[in-house]
C-alpha atoms as a PDB file:
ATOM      1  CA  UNK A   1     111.383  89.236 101.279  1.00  0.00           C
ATOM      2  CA  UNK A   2     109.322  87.369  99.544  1.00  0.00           C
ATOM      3  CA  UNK A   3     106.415  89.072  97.373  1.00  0.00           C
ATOM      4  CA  UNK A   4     103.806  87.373  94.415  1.00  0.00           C
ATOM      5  CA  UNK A   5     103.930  89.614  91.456  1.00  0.00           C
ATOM      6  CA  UNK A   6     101.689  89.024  88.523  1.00  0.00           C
ATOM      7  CA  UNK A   7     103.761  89.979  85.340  1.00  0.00           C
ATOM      8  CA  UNK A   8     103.255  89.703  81.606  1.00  0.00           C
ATOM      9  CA  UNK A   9     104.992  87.306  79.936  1.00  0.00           C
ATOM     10  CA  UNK A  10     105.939  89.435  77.189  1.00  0.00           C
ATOM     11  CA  UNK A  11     107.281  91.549  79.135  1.00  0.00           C
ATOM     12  CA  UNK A  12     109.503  88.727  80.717  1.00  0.00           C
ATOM     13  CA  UNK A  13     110.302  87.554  77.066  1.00  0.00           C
ATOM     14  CA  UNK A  14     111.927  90.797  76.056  1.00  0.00           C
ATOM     15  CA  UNK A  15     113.616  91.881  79.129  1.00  0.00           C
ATOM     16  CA  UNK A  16     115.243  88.758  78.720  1.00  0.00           C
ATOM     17  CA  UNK A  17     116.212  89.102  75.156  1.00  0.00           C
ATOM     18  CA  UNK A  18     117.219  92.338  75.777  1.00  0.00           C
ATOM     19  CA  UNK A  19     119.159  91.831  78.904  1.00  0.00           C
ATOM     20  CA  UNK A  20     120.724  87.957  78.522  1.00  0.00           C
ATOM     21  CA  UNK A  21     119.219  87.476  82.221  1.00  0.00           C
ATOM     22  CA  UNK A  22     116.781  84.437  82.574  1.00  0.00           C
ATOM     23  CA  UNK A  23     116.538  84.196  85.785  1.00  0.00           C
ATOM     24  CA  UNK A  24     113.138  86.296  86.493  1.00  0.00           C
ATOM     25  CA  UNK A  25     114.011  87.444  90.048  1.00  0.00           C
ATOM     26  CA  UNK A  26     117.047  88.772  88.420  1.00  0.00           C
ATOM     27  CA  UNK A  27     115.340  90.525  86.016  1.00  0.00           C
ATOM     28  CA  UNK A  28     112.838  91.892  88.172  1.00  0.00           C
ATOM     29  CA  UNK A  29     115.571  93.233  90.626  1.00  0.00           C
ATOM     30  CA  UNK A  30     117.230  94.665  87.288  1.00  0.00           C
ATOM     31  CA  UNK A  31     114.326  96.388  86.547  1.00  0.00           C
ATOM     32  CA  UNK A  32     114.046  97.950  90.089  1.00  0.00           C
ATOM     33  CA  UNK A  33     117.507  99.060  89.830  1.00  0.00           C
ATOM     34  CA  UNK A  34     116.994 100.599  87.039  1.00  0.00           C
ATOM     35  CA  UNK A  35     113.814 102.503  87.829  1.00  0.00           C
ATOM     36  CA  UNK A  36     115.186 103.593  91.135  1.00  0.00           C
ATOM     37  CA  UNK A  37     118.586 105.015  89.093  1.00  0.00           C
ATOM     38  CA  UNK A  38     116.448 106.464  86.598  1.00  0.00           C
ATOM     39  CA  UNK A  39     114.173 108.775  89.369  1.00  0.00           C
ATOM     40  CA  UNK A  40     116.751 109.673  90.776  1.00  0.00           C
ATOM     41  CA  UNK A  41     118.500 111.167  88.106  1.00  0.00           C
ATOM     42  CA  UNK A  42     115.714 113.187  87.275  1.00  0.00           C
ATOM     43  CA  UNK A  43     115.365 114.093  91.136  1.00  0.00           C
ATOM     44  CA  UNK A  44     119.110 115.398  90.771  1.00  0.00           C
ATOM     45  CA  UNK A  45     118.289 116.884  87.683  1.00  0.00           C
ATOM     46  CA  UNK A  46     115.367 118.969  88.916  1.00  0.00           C
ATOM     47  CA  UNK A  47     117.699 120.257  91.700  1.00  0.00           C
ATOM     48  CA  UNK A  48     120.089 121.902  88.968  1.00  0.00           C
ATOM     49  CA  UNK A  49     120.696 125.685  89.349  1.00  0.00           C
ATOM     50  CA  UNK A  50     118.787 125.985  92.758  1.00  0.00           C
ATOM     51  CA  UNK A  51     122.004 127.069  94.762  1.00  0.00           C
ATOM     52  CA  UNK A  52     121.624 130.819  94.495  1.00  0.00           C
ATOM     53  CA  UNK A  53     125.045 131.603  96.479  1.00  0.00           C
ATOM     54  CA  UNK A  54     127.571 128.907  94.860  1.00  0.00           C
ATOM     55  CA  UNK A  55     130.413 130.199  93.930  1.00  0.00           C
ATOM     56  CA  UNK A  56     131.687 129.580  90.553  1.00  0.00           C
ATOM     57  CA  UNK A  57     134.100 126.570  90.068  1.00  0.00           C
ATOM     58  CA  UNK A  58     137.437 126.974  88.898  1.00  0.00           C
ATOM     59  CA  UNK A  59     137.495 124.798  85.963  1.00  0.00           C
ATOM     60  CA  UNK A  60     141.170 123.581  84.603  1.00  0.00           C
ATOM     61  CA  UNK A  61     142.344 123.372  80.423  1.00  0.00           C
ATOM     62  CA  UNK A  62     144.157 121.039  79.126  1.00  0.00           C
ATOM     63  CA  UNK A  63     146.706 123.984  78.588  1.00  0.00           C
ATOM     64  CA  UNK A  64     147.117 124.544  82.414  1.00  0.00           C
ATOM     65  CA  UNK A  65     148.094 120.439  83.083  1.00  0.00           C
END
């Protein structure tokens, strides 16, 4: 799909710098990528501890290999 974006140069510059990538619809996929990994992480995260009736997992020590 094809979209017009209006974004800073600087902020071009430095993801580039940062990144290697100079291709700009690579970084802006990048960036995407990114964002979209980063909610959702905090998405899981927020879901932590809300099974009430999970049993606990048995959890294996390096003695018991």
């Amino acid at each position: 799909m094809r979209t017009t974006l209006n974004i800073e140069d600087s902020l071009l510059e430095k993801a580039a710098k940062l990144t290697g990538v100079t291709e700009k619809t690579s970084l802006v996929r990048l960036g995407l990528q990114a964002l979209i990994a980063r909610e959702s992480a905090k998405r899981l995260a927020g879901l932590g501890g809300t099974e009430r009736e999970l049993k606990k997992i048995p959890r294996r020590r390096i003695e018991d290999i």
